[in-house]
Every structure is written in C-alpha cells, then in structure tokens.
Protein backbone atom coordinates (compact mmCIF):
# COMPACT_ATOMS: atom_id res chain seq x y z
CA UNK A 1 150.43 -187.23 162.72
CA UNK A 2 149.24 -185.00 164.93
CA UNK A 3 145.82 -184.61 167.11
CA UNK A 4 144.55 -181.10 165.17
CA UNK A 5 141.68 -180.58 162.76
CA UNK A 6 141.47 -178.38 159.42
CA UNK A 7 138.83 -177.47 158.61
CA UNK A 8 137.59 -175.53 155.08
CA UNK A 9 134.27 -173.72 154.73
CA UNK A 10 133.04 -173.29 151.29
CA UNK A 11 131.68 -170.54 149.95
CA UNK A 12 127.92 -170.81 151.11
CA UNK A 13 129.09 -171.45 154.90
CA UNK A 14 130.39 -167.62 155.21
CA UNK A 15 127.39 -166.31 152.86
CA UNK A 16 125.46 -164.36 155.43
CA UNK A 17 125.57 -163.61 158.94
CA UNK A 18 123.36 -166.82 159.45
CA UNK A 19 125.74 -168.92 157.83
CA UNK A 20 129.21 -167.80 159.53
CA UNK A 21 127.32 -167.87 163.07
CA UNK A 22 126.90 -171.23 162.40
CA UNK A 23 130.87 -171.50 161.33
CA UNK A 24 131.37 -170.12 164.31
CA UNK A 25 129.74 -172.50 166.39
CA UNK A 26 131.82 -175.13 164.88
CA UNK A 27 134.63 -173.81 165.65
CA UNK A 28 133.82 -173.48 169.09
CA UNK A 29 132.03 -176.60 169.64
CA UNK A 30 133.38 -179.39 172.31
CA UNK A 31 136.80 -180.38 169.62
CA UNK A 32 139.75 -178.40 170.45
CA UNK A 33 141.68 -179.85 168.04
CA UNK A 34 139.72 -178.06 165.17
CA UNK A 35 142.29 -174.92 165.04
CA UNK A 36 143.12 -174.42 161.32
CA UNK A 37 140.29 -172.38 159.32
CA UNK A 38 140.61 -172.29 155.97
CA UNK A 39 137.50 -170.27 154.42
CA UNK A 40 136.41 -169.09 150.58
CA UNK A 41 134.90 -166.19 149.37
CA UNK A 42 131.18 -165.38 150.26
CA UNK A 43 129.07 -167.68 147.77
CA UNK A 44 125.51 -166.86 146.24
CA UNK A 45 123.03 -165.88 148.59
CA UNK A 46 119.81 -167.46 149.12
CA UNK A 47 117.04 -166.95 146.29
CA UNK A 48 114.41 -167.56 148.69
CA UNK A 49 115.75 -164.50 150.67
CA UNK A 50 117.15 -162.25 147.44
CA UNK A 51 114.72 -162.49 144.90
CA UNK A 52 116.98 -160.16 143.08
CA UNK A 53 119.17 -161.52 140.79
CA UNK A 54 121.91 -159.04 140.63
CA UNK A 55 122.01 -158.88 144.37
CA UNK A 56 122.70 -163.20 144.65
CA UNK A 57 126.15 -163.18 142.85
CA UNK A 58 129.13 -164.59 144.48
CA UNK A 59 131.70 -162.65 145.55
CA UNK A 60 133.94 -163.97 143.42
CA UNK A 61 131.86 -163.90 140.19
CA UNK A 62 131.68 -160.16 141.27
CA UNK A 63 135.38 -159.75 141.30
CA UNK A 64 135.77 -161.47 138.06
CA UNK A 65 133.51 -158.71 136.84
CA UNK A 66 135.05 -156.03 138.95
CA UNK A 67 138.66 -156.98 137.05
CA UNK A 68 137.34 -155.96 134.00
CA UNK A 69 135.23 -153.24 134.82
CA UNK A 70 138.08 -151.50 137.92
CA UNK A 71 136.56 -147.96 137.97
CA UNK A 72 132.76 -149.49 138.17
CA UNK A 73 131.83 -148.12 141.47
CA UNK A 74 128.55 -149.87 141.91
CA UNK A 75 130.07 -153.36 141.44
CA UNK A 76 133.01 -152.50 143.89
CA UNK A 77 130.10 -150.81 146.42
CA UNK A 78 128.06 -154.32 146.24
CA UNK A 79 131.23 -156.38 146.67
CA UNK A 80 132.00 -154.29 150.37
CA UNK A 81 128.38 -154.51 150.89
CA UNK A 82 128.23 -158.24 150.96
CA UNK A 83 130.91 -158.17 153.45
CA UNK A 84 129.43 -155.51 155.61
CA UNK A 85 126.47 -158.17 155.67
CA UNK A 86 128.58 -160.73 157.09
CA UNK A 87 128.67 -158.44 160.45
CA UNK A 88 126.42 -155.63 160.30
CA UNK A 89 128.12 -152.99 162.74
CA UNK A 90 131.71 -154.01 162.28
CA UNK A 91 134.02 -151.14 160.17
CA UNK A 92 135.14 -152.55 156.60
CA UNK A 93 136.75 -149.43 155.73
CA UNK A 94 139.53 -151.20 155.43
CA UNK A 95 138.53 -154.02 153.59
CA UNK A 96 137.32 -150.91 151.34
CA UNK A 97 140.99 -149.91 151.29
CA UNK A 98 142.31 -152.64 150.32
CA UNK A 99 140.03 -153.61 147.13
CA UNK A 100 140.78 -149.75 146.24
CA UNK A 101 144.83 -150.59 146.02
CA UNK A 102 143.86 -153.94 144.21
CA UNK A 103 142.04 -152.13 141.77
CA UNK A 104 144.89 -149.30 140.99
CA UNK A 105 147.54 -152.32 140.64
CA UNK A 106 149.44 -151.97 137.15
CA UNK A 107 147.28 -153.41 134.10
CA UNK A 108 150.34 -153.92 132.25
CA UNK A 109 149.27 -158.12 132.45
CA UNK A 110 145.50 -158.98 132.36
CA UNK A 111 145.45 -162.43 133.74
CA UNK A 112 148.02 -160.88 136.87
CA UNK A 113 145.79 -158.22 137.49
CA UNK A 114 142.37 -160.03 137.58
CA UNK A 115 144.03 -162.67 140.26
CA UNK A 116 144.87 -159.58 141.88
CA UNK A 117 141.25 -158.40 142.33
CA UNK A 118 139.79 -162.30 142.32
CA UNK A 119 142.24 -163.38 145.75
CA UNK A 120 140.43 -160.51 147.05
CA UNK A 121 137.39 -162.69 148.17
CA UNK A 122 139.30 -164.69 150.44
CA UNK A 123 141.38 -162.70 151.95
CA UNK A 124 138.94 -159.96 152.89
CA UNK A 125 136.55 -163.16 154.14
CA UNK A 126 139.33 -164.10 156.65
CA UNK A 127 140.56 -160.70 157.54
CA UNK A 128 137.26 -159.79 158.37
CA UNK A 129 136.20 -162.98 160.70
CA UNK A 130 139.76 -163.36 162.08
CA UNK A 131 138.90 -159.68 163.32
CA UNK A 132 135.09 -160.29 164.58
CA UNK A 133 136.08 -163.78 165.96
CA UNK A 134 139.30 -163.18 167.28
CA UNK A 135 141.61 -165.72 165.47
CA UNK A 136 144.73 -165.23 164.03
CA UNK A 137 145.16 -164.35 160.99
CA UNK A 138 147.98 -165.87 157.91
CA UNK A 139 148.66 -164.55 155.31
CA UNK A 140 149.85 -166.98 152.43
CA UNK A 141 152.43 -164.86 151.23
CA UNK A 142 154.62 -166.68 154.33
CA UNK A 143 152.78 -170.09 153.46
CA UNK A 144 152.45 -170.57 149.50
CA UNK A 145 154.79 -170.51 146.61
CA UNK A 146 152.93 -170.97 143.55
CA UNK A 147 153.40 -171.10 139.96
CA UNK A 148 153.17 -167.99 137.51
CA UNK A 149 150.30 -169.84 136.17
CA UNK A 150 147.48 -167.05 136.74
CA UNK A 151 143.99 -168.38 137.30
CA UNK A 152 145.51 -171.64 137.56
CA UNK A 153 148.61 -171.90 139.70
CA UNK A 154 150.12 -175.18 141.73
CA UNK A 155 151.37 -174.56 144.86
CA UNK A 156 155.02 -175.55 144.77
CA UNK A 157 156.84 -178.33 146.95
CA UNK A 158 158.62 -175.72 148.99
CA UNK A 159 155.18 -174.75 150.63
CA UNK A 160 155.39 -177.94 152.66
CA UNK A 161 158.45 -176.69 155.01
CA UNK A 162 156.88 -173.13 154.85
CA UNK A 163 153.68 -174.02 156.37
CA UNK A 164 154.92 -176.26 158.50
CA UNK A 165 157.46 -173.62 160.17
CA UNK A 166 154.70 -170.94 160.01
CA UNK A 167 151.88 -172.55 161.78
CA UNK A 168 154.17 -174.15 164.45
CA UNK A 169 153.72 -173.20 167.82
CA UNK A 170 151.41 -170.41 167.26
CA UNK A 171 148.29 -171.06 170.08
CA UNK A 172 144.92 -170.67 169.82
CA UNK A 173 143.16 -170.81 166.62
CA UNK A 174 144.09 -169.54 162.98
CA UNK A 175 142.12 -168.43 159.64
CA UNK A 176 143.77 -168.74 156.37
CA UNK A 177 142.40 -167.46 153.29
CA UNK A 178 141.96 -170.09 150.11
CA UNK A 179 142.53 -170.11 146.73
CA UNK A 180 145.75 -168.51 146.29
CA UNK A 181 149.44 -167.65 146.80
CA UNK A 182 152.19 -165.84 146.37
CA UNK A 183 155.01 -166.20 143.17
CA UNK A 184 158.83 -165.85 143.54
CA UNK A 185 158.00 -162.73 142.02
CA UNK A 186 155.74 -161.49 144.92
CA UNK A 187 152.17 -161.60 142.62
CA UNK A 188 149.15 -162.89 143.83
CA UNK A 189 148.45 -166.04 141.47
CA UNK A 190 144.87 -167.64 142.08
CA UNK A 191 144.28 -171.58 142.08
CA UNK A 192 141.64 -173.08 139.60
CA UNK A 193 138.40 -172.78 140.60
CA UNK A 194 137.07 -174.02 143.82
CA UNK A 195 140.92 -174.35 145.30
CA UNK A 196 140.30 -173.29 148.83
CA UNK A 197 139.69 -177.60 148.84
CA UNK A 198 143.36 -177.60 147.25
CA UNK A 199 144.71 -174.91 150.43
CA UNK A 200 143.10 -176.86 152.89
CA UNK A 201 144.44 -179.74 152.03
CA UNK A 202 147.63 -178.55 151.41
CA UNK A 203 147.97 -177.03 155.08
CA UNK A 204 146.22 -180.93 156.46
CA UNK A 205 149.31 -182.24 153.94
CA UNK A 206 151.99 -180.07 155.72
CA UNK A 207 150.97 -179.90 159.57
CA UNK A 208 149.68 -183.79 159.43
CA UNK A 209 146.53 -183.22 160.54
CA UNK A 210 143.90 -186.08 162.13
CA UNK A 211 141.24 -185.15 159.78
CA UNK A 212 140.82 -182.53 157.00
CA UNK A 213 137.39 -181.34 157.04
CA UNK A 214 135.61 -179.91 154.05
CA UNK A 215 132.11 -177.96 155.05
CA UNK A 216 130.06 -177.33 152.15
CA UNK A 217 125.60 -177.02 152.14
CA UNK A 218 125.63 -180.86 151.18
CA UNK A 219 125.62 -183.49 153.69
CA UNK A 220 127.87 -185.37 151.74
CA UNK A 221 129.53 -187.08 148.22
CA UNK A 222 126.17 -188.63 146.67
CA UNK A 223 125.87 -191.70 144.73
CA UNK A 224 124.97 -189.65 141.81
CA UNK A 225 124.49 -186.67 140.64
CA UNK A 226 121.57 -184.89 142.66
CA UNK A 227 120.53 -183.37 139.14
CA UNK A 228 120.36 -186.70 137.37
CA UNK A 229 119.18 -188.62 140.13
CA UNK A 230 115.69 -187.73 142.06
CA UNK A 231 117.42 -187.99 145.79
CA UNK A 232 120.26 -190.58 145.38
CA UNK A 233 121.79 -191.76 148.21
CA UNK A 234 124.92 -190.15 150.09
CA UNK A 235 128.10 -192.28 150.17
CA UNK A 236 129.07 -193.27 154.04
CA UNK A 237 132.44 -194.19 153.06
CA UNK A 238 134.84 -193.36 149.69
CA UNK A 239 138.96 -194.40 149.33
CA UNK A 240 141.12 -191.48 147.71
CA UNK A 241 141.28 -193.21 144.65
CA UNK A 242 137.70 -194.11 144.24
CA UNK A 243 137.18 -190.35 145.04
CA UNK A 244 139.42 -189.36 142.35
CA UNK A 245 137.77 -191.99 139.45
CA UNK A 246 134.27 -189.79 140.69
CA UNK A 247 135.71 -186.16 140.71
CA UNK A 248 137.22 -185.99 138.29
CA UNK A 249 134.31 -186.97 135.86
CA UNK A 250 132.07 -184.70 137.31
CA UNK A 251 131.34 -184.96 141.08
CA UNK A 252 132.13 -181.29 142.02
CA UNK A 253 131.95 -181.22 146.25
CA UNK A 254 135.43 -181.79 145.99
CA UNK A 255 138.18 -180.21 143.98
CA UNK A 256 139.68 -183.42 142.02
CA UNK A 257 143.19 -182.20 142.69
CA UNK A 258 142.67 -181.82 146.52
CA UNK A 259 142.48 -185.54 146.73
CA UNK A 260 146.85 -185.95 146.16
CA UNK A 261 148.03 -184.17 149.13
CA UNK A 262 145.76 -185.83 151.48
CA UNK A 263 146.33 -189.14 150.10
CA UNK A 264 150.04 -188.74 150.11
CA UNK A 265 149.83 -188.56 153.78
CA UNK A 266 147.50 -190.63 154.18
CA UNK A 267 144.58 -187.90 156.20
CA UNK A 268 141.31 -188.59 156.62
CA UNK A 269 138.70 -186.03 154.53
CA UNK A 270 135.27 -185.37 156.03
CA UNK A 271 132.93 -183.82 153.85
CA UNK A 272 130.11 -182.59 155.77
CA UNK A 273 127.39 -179.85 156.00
CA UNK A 274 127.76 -176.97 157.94
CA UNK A 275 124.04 -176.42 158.66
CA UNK A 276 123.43 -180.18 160.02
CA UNK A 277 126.66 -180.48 162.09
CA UNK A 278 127.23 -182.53 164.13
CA UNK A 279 125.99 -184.80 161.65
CA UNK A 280 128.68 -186.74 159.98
CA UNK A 281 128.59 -186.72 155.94
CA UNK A 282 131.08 -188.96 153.90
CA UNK A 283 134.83 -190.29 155.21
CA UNK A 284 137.01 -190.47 152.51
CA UNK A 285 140.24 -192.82 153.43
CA UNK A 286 143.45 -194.58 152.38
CA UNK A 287 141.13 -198.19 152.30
CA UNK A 288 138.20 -199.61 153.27
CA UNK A 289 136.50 -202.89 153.42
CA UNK A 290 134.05 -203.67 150.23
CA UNK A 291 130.87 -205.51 149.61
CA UNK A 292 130.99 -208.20 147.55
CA UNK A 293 127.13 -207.55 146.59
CA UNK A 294 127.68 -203.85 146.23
CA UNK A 295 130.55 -203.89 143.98
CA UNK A 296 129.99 -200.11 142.72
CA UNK A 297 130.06 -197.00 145.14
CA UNK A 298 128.82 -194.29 142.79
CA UNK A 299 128.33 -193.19 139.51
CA UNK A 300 129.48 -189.68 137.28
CA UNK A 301 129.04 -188.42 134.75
CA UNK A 302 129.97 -185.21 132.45
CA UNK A 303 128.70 -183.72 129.43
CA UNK A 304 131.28 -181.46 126.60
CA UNK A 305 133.42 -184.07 124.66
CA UNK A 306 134.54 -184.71 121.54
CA UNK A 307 136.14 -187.14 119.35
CA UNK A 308 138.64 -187.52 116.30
CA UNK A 309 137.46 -190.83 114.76
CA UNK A 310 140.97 -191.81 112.99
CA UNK A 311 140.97 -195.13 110.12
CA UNK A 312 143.31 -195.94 107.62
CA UNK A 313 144.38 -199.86 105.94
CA UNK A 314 147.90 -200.45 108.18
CA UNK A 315 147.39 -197.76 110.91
CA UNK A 316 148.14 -200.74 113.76
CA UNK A 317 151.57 -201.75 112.18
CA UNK A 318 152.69 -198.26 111.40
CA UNK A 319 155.79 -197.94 114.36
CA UNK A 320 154.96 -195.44 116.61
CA UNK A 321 151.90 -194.09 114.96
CA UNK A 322 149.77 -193.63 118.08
CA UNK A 323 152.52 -191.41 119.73
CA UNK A 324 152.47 -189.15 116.53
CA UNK A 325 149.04 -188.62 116.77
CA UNK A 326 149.06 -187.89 120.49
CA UNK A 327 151.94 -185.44 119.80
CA UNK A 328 149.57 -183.68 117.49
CA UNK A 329 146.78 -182.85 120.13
CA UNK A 330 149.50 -182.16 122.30
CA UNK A 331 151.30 -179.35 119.74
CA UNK A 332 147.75 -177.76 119.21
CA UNK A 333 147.60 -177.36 122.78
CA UNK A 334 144.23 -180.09 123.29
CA UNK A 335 144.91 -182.22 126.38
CA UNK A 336 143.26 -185.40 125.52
CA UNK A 337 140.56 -187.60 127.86
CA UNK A 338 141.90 -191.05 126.73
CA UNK A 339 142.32 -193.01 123.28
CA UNK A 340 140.75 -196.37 122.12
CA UNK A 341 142.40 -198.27 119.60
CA UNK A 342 141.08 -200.79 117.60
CA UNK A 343 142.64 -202.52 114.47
CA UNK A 344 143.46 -199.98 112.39
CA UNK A 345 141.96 -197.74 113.88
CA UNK A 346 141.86 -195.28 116.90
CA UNK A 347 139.26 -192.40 118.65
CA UNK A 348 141.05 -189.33 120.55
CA UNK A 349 138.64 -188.22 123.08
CA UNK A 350 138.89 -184.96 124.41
CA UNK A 351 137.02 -181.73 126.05
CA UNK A 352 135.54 -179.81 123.54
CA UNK A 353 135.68 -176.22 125.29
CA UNK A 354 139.59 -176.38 124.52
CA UNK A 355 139.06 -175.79 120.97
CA UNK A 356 136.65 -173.24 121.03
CA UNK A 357 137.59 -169.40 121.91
CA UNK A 358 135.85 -166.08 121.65
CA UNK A 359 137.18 -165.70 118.39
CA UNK A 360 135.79 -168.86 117.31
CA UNK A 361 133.31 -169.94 119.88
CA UNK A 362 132.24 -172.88 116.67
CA UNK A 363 135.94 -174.51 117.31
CA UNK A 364 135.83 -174.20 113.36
CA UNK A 365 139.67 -173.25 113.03
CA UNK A 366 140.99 -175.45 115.44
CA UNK A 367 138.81 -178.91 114.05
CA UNK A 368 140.22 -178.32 110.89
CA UNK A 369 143.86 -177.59 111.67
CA UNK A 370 143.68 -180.93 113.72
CA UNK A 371 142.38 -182.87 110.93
CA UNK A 372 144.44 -181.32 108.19
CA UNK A 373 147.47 -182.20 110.27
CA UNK A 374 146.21 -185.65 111.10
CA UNK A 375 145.60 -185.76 107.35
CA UNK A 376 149.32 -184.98 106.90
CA UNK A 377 150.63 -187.41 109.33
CA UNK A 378 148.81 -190.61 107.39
CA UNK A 379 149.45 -188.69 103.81
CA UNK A 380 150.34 -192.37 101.99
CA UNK A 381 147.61 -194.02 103.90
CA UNK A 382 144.48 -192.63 102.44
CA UNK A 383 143.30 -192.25 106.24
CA UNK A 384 139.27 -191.48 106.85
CA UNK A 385 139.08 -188.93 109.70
CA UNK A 386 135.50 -188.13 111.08
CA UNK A 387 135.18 -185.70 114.16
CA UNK A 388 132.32 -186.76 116.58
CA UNK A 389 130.38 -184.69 119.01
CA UNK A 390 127.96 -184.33 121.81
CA UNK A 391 129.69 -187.38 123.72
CA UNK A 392 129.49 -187.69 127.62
CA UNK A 393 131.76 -189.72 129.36
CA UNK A 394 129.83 -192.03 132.14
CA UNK A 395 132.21 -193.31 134.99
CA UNK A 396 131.00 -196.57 137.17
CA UNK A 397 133.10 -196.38 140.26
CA UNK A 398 134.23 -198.92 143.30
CA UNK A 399 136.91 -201.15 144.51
CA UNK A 400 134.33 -203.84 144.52
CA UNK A 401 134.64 -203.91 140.55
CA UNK A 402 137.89 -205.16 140.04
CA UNK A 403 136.53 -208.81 141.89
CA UNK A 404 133.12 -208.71 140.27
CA UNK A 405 132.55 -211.60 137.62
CA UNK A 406 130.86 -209.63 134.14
CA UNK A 407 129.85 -206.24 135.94
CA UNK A 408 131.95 -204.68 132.92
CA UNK A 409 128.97 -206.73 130.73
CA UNK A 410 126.12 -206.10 133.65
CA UNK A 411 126.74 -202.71 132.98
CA UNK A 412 126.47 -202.61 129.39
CA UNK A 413 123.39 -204.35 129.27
CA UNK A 414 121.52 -202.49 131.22
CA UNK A 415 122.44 -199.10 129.36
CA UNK A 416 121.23 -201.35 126.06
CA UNK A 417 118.34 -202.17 127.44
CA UNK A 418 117.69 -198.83 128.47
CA UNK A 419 118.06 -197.85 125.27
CA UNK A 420 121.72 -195.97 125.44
CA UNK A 421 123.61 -196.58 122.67
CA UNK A 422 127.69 -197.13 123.92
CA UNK A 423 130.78 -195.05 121.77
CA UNK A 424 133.37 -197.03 123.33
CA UNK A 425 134.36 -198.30 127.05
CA UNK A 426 137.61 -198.13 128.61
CA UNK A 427 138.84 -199.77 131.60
CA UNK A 428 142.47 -199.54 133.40
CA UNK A 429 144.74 -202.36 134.89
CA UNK A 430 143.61 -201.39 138.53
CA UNK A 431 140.09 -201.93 137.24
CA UNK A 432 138.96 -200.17 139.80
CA UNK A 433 136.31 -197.90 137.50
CA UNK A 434 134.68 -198.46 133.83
CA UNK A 435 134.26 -195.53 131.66
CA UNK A 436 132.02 -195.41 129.53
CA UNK A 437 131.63 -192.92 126.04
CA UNK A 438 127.88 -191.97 125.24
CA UNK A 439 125.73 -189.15 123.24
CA UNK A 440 125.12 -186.52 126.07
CA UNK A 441 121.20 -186.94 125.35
CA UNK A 442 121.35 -189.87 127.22
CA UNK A 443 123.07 -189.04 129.94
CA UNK A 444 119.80 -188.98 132.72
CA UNK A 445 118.39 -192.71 131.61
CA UNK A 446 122.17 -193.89 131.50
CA UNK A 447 122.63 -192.53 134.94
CA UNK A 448 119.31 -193.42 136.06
CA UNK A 449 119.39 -196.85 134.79
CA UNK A 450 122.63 -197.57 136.79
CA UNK A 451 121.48 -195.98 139.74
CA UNK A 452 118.53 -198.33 139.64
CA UNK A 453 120.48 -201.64 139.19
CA UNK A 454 123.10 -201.33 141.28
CA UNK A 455 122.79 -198.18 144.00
CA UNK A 456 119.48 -197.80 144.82
C-alpha cells in the first residue's frame, strides 16, 4: 500500500468559484500525499444565492436535458455558462467545442448518445481545473474499460492493470474525471448515478492508496436520515460491511457499489466536508471495535416497494417451488429485494419503479402478467395471490447486533409501541443487520422511534 491520497469531490464542492477555491485549498494544504483528484460535474447551486429555479440545475440534469433537446441553444449556452462561473476570465471556448462535437455525434442509439452528452460534465469539470490549477490531466479512455451497459456500465477487471500502469510515475498531481469510461468499442458509457464514488474508488483500488477520500457538503454518514431525523448524530466510525447494510437501503453520501473495491483492498474511506476541512467526518474500515451497550450504528430506511403475497395448501412440499417462482420475477425482468417464506406460503419483495414505464406509469400490465404467470405455475393448487403496496423497507444496522441478547425483539417492540405495524422481518446468518418490511406512512415514527431508543 502506498503513502498517496485520492481524493473525490462531489458535485457541490466544484459548484461555484467559492466552492472549487476551497478544493483547491485542499489540495494544497500541508498532505502531499493527496495527488489523485477525482471530481463530478458542477452540482445545484445555492438557492440562497439563485433564487431562480431554472438557473440552480445541475450540470448534469442539464445534459440529460440537453441529450434530448441537442439543437436547444439556450440549454447548451447555460451549461458553458456554469462553467465559465467556475473561473470567470478563463477561455471555455473549448469546452464550447467540445459539447458542440458531443452534440453532432450519430443518434443512430439513444441511450449511446445521451452518455455521450451526460460524461460531458465531468470531463469538461476536470479539463477546465486541470487547466486553471495546473494538474495533469487523464483521460479514462487509457484508464477504464467498461461495459456496453449505457447509463449503467461496470468498469471491467482489466481497468486494474490499466490504471495502475497509467498513473505510475507521473509527478506532481493529477485530475481525473468521474462517472464514466470507455467500451472495447471506443463509446463513452456513463456509470449509474453518483459513480464518480465508484471511479474514485476504483483508482484507490488500483494504485493502493492510504486513504480514499470522499468530499461531499455533509460532514459525514449520519445515524439517520437528516430528513427523518431532526439533527441525528454523525457516525465517527462505520466497517465496509456495515456501510453496505446502510447504503444500500437508502443512505445516499455514498454510492453502495463504491464500498467493493475499497474493501477488497482493504483502504480506508473518509467521508468528509469540503467546507469544514480539516475537520474529520466518518472513517469507514475493514473492522472496528464495538460497544456492547451500543449494539446498533445507524438506521435506513427507503420508501417504493412492493409485494406478491403468494398461498396455496402444499406450496412448502412442492420440490423446487421457490426457485420457480424466483425464475418468474427474474424472466419478467423484476430483480427482487428478498423473499419470506412461511408454511405454505411466501412474499416476493421487490422495487416497485421496475414495473412501471411511461407506457404504463400504473405498472398495470406488468402486475398482472406476474400474477397470471404465478397463477400458471400453482395451476392444480388453487393458489391465492394478493399484490401489496406502499411498503418501506427499515434496516437496523451494527456489528454489535449479532452479540446482543433480544435486540431483534427490542426492536420490534418499540415500533409496536409506537404504533408501526411490521409486514415481515428478515435477518441473515452474519446477523449483522435486521430488516424490517413496513407501510411507507410510517416510515418517520419508525425511524424516529429507533433513533430514540437506541442512537440518540
């Protein structure tokens, strides 16, 4: 492992002038080892400042609009302008230029061409500061191979040796843009949402870097949900995995899928704030020492589930039954959350947006395909099939939990007596995190109620 920092600003640390100075300052301040910058696109500007709607967007949002709208000359003149904001004086003709050849790329695919447009944010973010700060500049065409997944490409294991040979030796201090790479076919494919995390982590991964460093406008990974919770309490110290129980139901300072190229190699992530540095935020680390009295670390939750509610006499000795049915979601193209299974019968949990589509924003055609085919599959059984929804899942998080005595029943009595009424509660062998199924309208007294009992 070796003695240099990465470090990733998000998208509100390069929003203004204000905000990149203080980038800046970071990486200048007394650590030399902080020499990889990986930064996002420009993120929404103050509304304190920009009272203006139209004129708070973030850049990317714009570009999203700008791929479907490619001769709109007003959205592509505000896009430049935010940039020209960034350093008033400096010439972006030819960050002009180069949205202009984005924009005349061949339309002959839809989802290539908006990636096309979208990586745009990034890049022209860290062409732009590389040039008024005097770093060197990467491109990821020579660091990332991803998938030809567009708007949601992985970055592919032959990045690892790529990066590594790219960014060796070089001196001084480099800027890499985020959120996308290159295909074995040469196209620009863009990462899901919010994967600059995923490139700086990626480049920590491959050059085994002390610490990775993720700068966002929070001074940490709360307790709880700041929207939930009046003011909850920021988390000092996290493990990978009790980081990945929290983001992926809902925490969203860090991209859930950053967390497995970190934790491969074992690197430390700092999540801080980039307008109170030097102030530290939270450590997130291969292990860490718990408190027997403090057995949970945080709490998440996320609204936008749904439920197949599946019952027929026999369903529990019918061989291979709960495979069949999983094979179902999977042919209709639902990913599904988790199942509980009772006797006789079993609940499919899943998102609800991946049924519903502009065509059929009610998920009417897709419910009823999935229960006619369910129907199919338990023909001789007479099965009842119910489909549930407005469920939120609830996740209570911590190493502490798996050596608690009856926090698994501590837990469910105090959403009872808060009046929350429990779907169903899963827990893994690790038993490292309890998740719990509830109506969505309860999700601020469930949260709160936790929160109370065991965080505050």
């Amino acid at each position: 492992m070796s003695e240099n920092i990465v470090a990733k600003f998000g998208g509100t640390s390069v929003a203004t002038a204000n905000a990149a100075g203080m980038v800046k300052k970071i990486i200048d301040s007394d650590d030399e080892n902080r020499r990889y910058i990986v930064v996002s696109a420009p993120g929404k500007l103050d509304e304190k400042e920009y009272l203006n709607e139209k004129y708070r967007e973030k850049v990317t949002d714009l570009l999203i609009e700008l791929g479907k709208k490619p001769d709109d000359e007003t959205i592509k003149d505000r896009i430049i302008q935010r940039y020209q904001s960034l350093s008033p004086g400096t010439d972006v003709t030819e960050l002009s230029d180069l949205l202009n050849q984005r924009r005349a790329m061949p339309k002959d695919n839809p989802k290539r061409y908006a990636d096309g447009i979208k990586a745009f944010g990034e890049e022209a973010c860290a062409r732009l500061l590389a040039k008024v700060w005097g770093l060197a500049y990467i491109d990821p065409k020579e660091l990332f191979v991803v998938s030809e997944e567009y708007g949601n490409a992985r970055i592919l294991p032959q990045s690892e040796e790529m990066v590594r040979k790219r960014l060796a030796g070089i001196d001084g201090k480099i800027i890499i843009p985020g959120f996308y790479g290159y295909t074995e076919k040469g196209s620009i494919a863009t990462l899901s949402r919010g994967g600059s995390d995923l490139t700086g982590a990626y480049v920590a991964a491959a050059v085994g870097a002390k610490t990775y460093e993720n700068f966002t406008d929070v001074d940490g990974i709360c307790a709880a949900n700041p929207n939930l919770v009046n003011n909850p309490k920021t988390i000092r110290f996290l493990t990978f995995e009790e980081l990945r129980d929290l983001t992926y139901s809902g925490f969203n300072v860090f991209h859930d899928e950053a967390v497995q190229p970190v934790q491969e190699k074992q690197i430390p992530v700092h999540v801080r704030n980039t307008f109170s540095f030097p102030k530290t935020g939270t450590f997130i680390c291969y292990e860490r020492r718990s408190n027997p009295q403090k057995p949970i670390v945080g709490i998440a939750y996320k609204n936008g589930f749904c439920a197949f509610d599946i019952a027929a006499f026999g369903l529990n000795s019918m061989r291979g039954i709960e495979r069949k049915i999983l094979q179902t979601f999977e042919e209709e193209g639902v990913s599904v959350e988790c199942s509980i299974g009772g006797i006789d019968d079993v609940s499919v949990i899943f998102a609800e947006d991946q049924i519903l589509s502009e065509d059929d924003p009610e998920g009417c055609f897709k419910i009823n395909m999935l229960n006619n085919r369910l129907k199919g599959l338990l023909a001789n059984k007479n099965p009842k099939i119910n489909f549930n929804e407005n469920y939120g899942i609830l996740v209570v998080a911590g190493k502490g939990i798996k050596e608690s005595e009856y926090i698994q029943t501590k837990v469910s009595t105090t959403l009872s007596d808060a009046g929350v009424k429990i779907k169903f509660i899963s827990q893994g062998p690790s038993e490292r995190c309890i998740i719990y199924g509830i109506n969505s309208a309860d999700s601020s007294k469930a949260v709160n109620a936790i929160y109370d009992k065991f965080l505050k």
